[in-house]
N, C-alpha and C. Protein backbone atom coordinates (compact mmCIF):
# COMPACT_ATOMS: atom_id res chain seq x y z
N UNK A 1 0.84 -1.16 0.00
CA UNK A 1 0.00 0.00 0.00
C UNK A 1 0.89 1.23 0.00
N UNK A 2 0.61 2.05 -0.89
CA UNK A 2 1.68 3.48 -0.90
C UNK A 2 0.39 4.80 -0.96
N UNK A 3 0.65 5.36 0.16
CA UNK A 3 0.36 6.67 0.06
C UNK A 3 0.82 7.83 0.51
N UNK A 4 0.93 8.74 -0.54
CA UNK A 4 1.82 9.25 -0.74
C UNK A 4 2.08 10.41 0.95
N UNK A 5 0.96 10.43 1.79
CA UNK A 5 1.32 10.70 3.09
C UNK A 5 2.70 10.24 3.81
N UNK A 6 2.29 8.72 3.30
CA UNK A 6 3.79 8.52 4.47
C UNK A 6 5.15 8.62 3.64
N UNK A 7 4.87 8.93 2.39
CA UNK A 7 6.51 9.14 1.65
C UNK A 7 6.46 9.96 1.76
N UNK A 8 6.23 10.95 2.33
CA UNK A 8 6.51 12.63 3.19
C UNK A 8 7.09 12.64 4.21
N UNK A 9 7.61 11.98 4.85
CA UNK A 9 8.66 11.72 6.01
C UNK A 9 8.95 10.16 5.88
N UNK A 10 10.28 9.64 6.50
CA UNK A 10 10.97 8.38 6.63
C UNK A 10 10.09 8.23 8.75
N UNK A 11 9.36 6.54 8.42
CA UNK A 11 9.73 6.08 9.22
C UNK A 11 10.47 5.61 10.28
N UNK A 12 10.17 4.86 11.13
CA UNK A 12 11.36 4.43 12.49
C UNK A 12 10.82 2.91 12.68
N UNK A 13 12.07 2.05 12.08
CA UNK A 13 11.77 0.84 12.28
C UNK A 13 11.44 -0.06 13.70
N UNK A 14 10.41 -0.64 14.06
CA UNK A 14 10.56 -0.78 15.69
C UNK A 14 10.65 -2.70 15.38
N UNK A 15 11.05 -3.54 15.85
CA UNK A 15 11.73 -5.10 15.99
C UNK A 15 10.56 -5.12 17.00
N UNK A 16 9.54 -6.27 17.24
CA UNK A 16 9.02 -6.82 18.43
C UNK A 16 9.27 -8.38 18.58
N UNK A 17 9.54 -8.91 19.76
CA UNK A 17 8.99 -10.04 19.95
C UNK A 17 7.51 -10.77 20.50
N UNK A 18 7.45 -11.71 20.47
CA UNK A 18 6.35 -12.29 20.96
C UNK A 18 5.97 -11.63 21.82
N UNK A 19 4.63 -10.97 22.21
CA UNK A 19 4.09 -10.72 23.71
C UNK A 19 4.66 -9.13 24.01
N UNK A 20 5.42 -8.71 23.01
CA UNK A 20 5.79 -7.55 23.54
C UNK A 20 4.97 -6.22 23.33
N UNK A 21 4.74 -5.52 24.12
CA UNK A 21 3.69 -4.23 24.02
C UNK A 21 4.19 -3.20 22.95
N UNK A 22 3.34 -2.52 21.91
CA UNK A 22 4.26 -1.83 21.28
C UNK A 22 3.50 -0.24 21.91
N UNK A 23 1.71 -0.18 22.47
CA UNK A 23 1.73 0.97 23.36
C UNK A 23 0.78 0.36 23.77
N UNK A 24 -0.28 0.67 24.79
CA UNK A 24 -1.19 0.62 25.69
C UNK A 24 -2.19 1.20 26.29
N UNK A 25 -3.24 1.03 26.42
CA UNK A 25 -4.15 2.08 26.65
C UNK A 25 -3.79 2.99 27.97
N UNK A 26 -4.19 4.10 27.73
CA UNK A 26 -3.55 5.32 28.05
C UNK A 26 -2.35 5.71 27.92
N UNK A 27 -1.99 5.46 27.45
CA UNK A 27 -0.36 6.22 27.10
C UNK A 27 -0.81 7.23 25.63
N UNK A 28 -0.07 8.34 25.55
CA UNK A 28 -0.28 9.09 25.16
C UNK A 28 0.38 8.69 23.49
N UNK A 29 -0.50 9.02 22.47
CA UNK A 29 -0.27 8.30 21.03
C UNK A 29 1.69 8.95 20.25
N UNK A 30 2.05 7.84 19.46
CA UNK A 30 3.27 8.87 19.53
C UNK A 30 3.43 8.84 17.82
N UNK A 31 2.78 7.81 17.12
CA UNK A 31 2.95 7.48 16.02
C UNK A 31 1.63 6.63 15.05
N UNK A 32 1.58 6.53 13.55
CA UNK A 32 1.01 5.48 13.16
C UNK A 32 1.56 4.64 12.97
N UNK A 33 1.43 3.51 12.71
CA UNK A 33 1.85 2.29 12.48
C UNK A 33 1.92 1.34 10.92
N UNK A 34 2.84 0.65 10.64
CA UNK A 34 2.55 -0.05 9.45
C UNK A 34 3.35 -1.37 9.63
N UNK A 35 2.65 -2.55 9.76
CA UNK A 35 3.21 -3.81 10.05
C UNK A 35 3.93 -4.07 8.80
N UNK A 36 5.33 -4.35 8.64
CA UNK A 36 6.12 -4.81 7.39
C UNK A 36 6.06 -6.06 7.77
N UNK A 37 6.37 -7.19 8.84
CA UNK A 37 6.33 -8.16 8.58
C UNK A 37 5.60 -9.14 10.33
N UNK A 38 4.79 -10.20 10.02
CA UNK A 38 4.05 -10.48 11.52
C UNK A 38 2.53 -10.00 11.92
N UNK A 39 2.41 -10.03 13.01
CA UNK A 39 0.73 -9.75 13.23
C UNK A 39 0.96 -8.93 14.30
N UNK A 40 0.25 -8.16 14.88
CA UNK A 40 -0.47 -7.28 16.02
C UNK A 40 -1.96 -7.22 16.66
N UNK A 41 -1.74 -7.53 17.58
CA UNK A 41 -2.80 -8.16 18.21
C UNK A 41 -3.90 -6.52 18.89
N UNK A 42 -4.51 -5.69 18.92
CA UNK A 42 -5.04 -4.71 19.31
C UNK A 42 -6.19 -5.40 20.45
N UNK A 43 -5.97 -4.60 21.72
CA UNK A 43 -7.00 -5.54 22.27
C UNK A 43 -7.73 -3.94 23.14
N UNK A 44 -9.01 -4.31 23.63
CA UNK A 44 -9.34 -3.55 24.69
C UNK A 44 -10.10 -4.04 25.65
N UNK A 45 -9.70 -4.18 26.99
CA UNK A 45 -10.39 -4.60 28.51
C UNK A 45 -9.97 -5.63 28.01
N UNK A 46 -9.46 -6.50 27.04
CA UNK A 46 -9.05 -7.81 26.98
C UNK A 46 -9.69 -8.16 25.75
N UNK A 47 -10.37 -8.09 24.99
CA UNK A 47 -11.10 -8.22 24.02
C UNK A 47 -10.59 -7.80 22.60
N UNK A 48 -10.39 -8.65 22.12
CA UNK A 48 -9.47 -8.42 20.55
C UNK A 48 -10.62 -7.55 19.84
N UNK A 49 -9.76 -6.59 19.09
CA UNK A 49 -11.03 -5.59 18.30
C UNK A 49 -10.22 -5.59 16.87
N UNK A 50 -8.83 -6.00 17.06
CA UNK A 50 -8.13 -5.96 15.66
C UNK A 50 -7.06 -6.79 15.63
N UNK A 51 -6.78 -7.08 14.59
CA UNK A 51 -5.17 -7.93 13.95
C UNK A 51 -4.77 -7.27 12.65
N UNK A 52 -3.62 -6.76 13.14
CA UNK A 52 -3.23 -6.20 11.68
C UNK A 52 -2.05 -7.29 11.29
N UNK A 53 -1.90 -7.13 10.00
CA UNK A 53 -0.94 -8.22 9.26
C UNK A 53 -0.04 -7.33 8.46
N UNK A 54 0.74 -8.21 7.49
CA UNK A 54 1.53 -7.55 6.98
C UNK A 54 0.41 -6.48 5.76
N UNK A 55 1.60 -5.10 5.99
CA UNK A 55 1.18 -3.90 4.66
C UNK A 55 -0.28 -3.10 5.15
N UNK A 56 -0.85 -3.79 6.76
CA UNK A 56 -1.82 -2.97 7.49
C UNK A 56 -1.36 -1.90 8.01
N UNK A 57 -2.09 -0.94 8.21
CA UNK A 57 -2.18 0.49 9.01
C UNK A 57 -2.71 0.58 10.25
N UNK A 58 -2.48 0.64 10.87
CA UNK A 58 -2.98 0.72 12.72
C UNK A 58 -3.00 2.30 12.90
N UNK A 59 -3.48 2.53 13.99
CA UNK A 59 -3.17 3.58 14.97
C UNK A 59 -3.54 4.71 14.24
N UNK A 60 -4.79 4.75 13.13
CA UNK A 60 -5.14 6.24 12.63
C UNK A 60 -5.65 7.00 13.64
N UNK A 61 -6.27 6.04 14.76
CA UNK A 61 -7.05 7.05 15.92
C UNK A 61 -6.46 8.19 16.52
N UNK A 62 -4.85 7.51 17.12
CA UNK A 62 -4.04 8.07 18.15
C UNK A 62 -3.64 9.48 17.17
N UNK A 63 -3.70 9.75 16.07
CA UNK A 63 -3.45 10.74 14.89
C UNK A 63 -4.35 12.02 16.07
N UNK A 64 -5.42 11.66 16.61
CA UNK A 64 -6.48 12.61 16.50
C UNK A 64 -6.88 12.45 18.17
N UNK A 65 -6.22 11.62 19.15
CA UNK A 65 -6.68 11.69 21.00
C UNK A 65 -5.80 11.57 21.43
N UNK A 66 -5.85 11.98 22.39
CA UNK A 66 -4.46 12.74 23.73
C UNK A 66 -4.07 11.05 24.08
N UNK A 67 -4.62 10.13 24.15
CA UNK A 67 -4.46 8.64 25.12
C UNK A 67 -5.39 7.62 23.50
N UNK A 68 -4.48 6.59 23.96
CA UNK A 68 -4.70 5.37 23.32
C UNK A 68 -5.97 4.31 24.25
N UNK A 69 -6.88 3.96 23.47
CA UNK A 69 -8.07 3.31 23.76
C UNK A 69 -7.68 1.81 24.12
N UNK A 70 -6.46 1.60 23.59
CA UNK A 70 -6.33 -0.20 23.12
C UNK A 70 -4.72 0.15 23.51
N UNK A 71 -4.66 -1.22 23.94
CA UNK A 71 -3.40 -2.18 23.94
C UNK A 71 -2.71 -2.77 22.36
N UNK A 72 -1.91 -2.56 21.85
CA UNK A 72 -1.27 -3.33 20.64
C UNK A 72 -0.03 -4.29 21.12
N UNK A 73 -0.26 -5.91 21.17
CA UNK A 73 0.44 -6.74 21.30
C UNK A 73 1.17 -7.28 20.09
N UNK A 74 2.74 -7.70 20.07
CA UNK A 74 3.43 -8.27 19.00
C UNK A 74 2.57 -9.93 19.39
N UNK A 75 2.05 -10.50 18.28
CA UNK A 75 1.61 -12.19 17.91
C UNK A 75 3.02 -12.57 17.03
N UNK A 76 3.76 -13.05 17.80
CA UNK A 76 5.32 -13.70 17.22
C UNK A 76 6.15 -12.44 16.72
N UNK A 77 7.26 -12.76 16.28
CA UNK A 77 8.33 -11.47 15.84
C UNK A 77 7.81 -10.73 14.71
N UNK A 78 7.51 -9.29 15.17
CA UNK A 78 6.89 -8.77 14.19
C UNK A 78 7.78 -7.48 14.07
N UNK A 79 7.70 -6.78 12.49
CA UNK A 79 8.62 -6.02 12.55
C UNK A 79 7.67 -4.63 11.88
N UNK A 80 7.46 -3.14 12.70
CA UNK A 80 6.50 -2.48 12.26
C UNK A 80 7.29 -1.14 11.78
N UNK A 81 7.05 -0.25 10.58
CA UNK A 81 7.17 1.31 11.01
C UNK A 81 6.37 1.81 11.80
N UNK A 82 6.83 3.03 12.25
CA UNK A 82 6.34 4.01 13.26
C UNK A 82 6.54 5.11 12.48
N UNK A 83 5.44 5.81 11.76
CA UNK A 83 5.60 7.35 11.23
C UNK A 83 5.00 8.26 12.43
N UNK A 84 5.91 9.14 13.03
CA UNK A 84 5.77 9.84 13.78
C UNK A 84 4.36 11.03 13.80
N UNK A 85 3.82 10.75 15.11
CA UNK A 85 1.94 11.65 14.82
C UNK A 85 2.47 12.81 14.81
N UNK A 86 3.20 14.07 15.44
CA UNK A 86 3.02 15.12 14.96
C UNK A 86 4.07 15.62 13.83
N UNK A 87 4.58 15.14 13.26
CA UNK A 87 4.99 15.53 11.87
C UNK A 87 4.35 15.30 10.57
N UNK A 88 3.18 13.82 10.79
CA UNK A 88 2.19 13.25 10.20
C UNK A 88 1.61 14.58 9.99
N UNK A 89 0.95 15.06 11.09
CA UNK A 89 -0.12 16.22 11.48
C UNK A 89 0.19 17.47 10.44
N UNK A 90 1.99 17.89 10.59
CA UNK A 90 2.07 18.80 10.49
C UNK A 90 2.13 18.99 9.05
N UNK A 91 2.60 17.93 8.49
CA UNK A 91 2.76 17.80 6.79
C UNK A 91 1.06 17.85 6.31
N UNK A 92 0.25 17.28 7.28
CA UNK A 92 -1.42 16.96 6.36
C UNK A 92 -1.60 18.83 6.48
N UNK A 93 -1.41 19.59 7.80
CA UNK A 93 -2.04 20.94 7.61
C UNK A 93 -1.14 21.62 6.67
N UNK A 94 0.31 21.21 6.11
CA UNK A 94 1.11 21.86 5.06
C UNK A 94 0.92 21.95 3.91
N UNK A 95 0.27 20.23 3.73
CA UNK A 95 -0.30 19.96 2.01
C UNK A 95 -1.72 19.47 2.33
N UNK A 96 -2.71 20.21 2.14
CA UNK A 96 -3.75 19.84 2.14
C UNK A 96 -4.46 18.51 1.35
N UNK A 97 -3.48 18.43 -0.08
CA UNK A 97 -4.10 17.37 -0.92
C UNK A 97 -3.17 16.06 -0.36
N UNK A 98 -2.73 16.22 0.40
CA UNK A 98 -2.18 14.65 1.23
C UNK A 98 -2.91 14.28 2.26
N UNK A 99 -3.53 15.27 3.01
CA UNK A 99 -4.73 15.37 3.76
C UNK A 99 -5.72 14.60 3.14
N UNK A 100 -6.53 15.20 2.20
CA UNK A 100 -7.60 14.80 1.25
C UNK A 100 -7.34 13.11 1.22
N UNK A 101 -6.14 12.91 0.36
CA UNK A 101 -5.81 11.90 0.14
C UNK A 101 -5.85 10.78 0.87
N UNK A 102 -5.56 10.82 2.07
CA UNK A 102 -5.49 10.01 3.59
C UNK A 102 -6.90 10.11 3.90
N UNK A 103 -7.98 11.15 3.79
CA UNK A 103 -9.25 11.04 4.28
C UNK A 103 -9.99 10.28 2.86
N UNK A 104 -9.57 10.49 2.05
CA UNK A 104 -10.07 9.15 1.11
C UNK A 104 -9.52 8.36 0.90
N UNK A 105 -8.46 7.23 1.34
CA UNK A 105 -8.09 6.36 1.73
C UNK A 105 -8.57 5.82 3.23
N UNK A 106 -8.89 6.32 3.70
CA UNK A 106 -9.36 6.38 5.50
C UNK A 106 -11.37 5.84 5.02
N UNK A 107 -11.45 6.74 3.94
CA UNK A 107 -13.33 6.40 4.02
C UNK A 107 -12.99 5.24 3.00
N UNK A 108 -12.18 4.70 2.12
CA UNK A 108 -12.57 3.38 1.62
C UNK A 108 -12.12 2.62 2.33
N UNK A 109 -11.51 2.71 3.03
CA UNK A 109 -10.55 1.48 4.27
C UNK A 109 -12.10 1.60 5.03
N UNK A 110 -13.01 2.34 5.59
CA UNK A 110 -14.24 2.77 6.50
C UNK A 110 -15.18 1.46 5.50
N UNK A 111 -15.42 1.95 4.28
CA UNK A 111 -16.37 1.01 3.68
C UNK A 111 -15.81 -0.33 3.48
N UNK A 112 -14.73 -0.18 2.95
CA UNK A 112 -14.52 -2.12 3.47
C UNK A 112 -14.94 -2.87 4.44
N UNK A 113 -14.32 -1.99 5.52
CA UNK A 113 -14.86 -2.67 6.86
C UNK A 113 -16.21 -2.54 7.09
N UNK A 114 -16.84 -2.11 6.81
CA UNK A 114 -18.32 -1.91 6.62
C UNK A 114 -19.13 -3.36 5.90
N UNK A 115 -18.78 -3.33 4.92
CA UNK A 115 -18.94 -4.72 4.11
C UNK A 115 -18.33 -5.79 4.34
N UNK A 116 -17.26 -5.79 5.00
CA UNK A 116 -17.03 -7.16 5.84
C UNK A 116 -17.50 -7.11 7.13
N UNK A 117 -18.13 -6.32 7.86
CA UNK A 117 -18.98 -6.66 8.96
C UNK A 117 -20.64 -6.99 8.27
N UNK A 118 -20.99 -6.79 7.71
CA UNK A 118 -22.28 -7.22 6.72
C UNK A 118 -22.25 -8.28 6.82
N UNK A 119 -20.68 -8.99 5.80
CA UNK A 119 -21.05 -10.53 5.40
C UNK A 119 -20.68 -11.42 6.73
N UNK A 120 -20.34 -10.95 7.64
CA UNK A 120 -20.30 -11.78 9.46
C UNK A 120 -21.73 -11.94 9.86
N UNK A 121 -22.73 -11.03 9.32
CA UNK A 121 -24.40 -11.00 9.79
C UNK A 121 -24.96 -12.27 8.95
N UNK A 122 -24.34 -12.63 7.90
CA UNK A 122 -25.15 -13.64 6.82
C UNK A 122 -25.05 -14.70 7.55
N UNK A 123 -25.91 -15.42 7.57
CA UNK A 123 -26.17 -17.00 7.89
C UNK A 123 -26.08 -18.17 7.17
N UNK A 124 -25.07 -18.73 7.18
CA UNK A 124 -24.74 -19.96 6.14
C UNK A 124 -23.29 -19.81 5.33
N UNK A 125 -23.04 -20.70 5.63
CA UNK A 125 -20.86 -20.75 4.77
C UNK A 125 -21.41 -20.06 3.41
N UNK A 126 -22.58 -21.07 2.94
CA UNK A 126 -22.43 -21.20 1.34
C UNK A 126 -23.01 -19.48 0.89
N UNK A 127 -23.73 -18.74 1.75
CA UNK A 127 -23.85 -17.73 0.92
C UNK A 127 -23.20 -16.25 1.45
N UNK A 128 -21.91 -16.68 2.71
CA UNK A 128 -20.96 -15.76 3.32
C UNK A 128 -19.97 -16.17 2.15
N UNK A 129 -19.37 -17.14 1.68
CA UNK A 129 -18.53 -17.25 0.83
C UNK A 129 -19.06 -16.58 -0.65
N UNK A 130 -20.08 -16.49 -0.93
CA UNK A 130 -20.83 -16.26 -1.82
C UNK A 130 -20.90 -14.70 -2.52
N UNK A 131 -20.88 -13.98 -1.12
CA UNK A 131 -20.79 -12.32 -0.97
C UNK A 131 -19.96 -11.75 -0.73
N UNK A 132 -18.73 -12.75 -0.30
CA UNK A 132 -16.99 -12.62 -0.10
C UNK A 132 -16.88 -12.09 -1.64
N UNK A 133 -16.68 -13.14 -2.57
CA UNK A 133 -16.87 -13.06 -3.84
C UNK A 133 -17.66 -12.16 -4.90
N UNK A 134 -18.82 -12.12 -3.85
CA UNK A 134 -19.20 -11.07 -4.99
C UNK A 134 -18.86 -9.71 -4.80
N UNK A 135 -18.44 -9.51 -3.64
CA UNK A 135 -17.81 -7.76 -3.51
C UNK A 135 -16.74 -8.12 -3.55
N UNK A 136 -16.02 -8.86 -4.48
CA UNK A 136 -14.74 -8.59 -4.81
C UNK A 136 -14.87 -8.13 -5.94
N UNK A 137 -16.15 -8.16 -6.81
CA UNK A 137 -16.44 -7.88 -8.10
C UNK A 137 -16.83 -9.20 -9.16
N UNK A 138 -16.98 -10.45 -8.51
CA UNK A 138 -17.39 -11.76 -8.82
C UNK A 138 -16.25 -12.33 -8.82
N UNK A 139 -14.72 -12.27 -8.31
CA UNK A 139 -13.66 -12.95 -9.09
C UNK A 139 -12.81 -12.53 -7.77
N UNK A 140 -12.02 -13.42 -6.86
CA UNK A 140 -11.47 -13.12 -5.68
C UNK A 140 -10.01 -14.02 -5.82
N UNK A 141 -8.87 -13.19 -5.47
CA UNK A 141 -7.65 -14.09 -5.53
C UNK A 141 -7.19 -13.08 -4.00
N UNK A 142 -6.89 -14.19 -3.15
CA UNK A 142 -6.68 -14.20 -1.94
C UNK A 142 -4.87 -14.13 -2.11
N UNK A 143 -4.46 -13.35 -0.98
CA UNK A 143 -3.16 -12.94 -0.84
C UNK A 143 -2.52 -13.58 0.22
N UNK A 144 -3.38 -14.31 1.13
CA UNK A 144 -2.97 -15.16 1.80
C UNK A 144 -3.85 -16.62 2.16
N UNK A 145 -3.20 -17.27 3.05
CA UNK A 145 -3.99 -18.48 2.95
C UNK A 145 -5.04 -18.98 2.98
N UNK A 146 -6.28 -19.80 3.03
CA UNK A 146 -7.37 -20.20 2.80
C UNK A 146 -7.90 -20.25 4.28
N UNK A 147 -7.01 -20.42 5.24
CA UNK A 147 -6.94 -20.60 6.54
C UNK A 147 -7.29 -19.07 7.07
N UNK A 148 -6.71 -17.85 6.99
CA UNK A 148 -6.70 -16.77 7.26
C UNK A 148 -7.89 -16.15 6.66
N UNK A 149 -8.48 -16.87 5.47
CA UNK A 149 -9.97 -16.46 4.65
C UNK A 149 -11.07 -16.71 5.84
N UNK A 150 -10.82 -18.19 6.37
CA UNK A 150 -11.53 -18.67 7.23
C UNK A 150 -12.34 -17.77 8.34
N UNK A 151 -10.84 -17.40 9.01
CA UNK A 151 -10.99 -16.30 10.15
C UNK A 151 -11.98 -15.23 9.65
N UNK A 152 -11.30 -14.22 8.59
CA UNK A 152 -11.95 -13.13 8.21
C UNK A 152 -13.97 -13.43 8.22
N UNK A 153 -14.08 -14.67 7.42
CA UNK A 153 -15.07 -15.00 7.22
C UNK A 153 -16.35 -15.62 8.19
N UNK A 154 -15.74 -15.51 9.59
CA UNK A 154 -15.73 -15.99 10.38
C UNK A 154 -16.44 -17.60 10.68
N UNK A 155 -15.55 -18.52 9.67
CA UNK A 155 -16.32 -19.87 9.52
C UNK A 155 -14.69 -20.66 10.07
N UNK A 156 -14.99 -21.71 10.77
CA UNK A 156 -14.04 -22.44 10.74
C UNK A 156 -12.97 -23.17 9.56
N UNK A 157 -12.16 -23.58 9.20
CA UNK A 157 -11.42 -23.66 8.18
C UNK A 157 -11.97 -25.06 7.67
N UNK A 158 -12.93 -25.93 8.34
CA UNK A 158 -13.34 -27.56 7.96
C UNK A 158 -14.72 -26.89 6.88
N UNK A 159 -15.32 -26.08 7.91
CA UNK A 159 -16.27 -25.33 7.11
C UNK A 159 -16.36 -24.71 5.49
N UNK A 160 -14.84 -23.75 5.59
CA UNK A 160 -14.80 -22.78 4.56
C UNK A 160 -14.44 -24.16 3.34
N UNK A 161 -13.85 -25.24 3.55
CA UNK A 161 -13.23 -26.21 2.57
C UNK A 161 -14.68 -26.96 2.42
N UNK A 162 -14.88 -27.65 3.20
CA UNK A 162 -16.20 -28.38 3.08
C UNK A 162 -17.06 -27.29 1.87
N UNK A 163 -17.54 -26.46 2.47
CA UNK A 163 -18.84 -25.84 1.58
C UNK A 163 -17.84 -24.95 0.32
N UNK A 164 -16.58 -24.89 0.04
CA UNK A 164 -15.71 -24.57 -1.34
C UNK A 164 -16.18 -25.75 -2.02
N UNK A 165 -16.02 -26.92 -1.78
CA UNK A 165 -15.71 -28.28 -2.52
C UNK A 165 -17.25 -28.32 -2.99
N UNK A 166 -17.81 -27.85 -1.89
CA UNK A 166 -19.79 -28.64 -2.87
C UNK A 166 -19.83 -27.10 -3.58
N UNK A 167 -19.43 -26.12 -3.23
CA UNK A 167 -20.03 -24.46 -4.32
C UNK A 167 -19.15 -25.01 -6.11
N UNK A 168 -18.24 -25.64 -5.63
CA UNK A 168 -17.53 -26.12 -6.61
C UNK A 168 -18.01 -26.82 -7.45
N UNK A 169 -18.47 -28.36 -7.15
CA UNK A 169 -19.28 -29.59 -7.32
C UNK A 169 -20.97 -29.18 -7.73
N UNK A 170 -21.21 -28.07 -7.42
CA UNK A 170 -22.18 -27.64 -7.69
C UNK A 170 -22.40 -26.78 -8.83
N UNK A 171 -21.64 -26.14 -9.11
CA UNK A 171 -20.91 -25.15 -10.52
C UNK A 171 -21.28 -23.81 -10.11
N UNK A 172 -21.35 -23.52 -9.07
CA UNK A 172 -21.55 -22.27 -8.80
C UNK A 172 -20.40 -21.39 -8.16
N UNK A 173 -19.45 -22.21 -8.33
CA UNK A 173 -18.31 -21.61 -8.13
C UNK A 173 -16.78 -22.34 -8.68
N UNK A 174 -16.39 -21.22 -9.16
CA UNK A 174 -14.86 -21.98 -10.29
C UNK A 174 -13.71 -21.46 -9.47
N UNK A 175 -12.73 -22.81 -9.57
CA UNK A 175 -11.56 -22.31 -8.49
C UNK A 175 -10.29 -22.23 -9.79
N UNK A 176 -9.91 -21.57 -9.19
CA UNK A 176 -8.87 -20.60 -9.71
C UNK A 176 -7.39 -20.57 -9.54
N UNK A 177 -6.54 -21.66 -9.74
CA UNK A 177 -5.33 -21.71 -8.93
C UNK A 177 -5.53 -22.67 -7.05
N UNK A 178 -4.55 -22.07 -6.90
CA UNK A 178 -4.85 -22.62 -5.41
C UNK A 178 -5.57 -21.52 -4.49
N UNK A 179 -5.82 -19.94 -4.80
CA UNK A 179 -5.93 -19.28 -3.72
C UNK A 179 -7.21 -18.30 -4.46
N UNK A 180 -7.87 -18.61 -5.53
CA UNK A 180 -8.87 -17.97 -6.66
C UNK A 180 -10.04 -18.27 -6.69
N UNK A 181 -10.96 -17.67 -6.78
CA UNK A 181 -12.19 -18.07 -6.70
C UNK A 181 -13.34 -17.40 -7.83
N UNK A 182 -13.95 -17.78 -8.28
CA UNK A 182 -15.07 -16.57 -9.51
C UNK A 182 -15.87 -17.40 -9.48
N UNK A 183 -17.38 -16.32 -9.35
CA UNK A 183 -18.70 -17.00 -8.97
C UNK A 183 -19.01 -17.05 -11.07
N UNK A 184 -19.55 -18.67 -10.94
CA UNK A 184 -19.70 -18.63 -11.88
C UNK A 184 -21.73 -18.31 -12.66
């Protein structure tokens, strides 16, 4: 993901290990975030609200409140930038169209997540997999594993294979490689 916000200043590479805090609720925000490699666990009162993976963006909030809402845990060795919040700040009020830019990147990152909380409301593998696919535009090639589809989708991974193999067997769905899918 490149926008052209954060190639307006150089990052600060931060190394985590397993279990290690990278900030915590209430501590005062110091940066955004961009996972290059590993997961991050975001939790609040204990309650997972996010996982970012590799080439995710974290921490747009702390951009904009005095204190952090959530805890961000390293899930195994993870390696993140840190673009610093008030130079972030100071470049968006310098160039306004990098501003713009980040607030329309910010509202389609908003509607994604919007439409993947939708297809968590549907009832049934066969027609959550169904609407996976079709807001991809009918034709879905996954960037990571079938296993990690699972999660998103929130079906178990016996599930997401089981009801692939009959959408398949059924012709209502054509597989595509190992990681491809198009509703046929």
């Amino acid at each position: 993901m490149s926008l052209p916000l954060l190639n307006a200043l150089p990052g600060r590479i931060v190394r985590l290990v397993a279990g290690q805090t990278l900030f915590s609720a209430g501590q005062a925000p110091e940066a955004l975030y961009r996972i290059d490699k590993g997961l991050v666990r975001l939790t609040r009162d204990g309650a997972t609200i996010h996982r970012a993976g590799p080439g995710d963006l974290f921490g747009e909030v702390g951009l904009f409140r005095a204190t952090w809402d959530a805890t961000a845990t390293a899930i195994g060795a993870t390696t993140v930038t840190a673009y610093p919040r008030h130079a972030l700040l100071l470049v968006m009020k310098a160039h306004p169209d990098l501003a713009v830019g980040f607030a329309a990147w910010m509202a389609a990152r908003l509607d994604q997540a919007r439409a993947e909380a939708e297809i968590l409301r549907i009832k049934g593998a066969d027609a959550r997999i169904l609407a996976a696919i079709a807001q991809a535009g009918g034709r879905l090639e996954l960037d990571g594993p079938l296993l990690a589809w699972a999660g998103q989708l929130g079906l178990t991974h016996e599930a997401l294979y089981r009801t692939l193999k009959r959408l398949v067997a059924q012709g209502r769905v054509e597989r595509i490689g190992r990681r491809g899918f198009r509703i046929i």
